[in-house]
Protein backbone atom coordinates (compact mmCIF):
# COMPACT_ATOMS: atom_id res chain seq x y z
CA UNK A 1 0.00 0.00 0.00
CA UNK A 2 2.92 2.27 0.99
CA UNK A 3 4.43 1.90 -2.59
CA UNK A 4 0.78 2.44 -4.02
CA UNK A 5 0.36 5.73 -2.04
CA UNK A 6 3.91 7.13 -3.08
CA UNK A 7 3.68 6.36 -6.64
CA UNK A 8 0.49 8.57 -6.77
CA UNK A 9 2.07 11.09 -4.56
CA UNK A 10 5.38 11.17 -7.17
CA UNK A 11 2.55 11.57 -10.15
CA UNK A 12 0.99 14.68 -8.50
CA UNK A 13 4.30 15.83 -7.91
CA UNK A 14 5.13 15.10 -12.02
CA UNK A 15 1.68 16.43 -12.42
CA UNK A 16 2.47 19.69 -10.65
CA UNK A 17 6.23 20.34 -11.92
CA UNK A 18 4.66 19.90 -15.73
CA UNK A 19 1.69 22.41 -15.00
CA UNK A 20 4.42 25.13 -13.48
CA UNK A 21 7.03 24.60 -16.46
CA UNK A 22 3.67 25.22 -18.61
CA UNK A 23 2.99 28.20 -17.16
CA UNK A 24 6.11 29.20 -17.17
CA UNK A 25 6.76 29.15 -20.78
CA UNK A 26 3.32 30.59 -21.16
CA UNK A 27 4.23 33.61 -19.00
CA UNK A 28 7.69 33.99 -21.24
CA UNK A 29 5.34 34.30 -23.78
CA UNK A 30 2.55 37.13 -22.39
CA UNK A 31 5.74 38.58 -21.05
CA UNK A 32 7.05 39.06 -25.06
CA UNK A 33 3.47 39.73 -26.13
CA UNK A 34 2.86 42.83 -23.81
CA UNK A 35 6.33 44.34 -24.64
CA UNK A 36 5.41 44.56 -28.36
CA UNK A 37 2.06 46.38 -27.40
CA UNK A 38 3.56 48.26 -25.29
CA UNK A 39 5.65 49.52 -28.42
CA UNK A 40 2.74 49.33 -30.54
CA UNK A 41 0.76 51.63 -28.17
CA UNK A 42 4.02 54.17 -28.11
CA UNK A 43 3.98 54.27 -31.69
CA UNK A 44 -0.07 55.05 -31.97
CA UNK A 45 0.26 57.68 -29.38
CA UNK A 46 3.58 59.18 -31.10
CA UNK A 47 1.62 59.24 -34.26
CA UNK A 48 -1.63 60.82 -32.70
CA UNK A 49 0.73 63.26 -31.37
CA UNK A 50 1.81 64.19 -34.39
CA UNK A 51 -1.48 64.37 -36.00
CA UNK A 52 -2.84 66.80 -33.17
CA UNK A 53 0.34 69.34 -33.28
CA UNK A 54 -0.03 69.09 -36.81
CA UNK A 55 -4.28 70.06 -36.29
CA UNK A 56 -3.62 72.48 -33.38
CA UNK A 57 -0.44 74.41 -35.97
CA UNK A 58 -3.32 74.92 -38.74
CA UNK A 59 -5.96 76.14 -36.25
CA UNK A 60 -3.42 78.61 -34.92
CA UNK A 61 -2.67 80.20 -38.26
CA UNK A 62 -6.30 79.99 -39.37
CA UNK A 63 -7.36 81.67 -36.18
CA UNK A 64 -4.42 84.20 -37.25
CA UNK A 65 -5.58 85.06 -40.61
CA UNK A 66 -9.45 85.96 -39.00
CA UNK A 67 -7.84 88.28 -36.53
């Protein structure tokens, strides 16, 4: 019974180790994932920064012209 009890107890523990190694990979991965939108969202805001300098420049000189 003894060897019974520890060869279920050494499968949870298998059981276990595999699960953590899977989640570990899997956070590696989310990890590498939320770096690139991180980027992605620098790049968008960059670019919308742009776009509104760009917007608030021609409402300046329009506003200019009319005075």
């Amino acid at each position: 019974m003894n060897g019974e009890l520890f060869a279920q107890l050494e499968q949870k523990i298998q059981n276990a180790v595999d699960s953590i190694e899977m989640l570990k990979m899997e956070n590696e991965e989310l990890k590498a994932e939320n770096a690139r939108l991180q980027q992605e969202r620098q790049e968008w805001e960059q670019r919308l920064g742009g776009l509104l300098d760009k917007l608030q420049s021609l409402d300046e000189s329009s506003n200019g012209e009319t005075a």
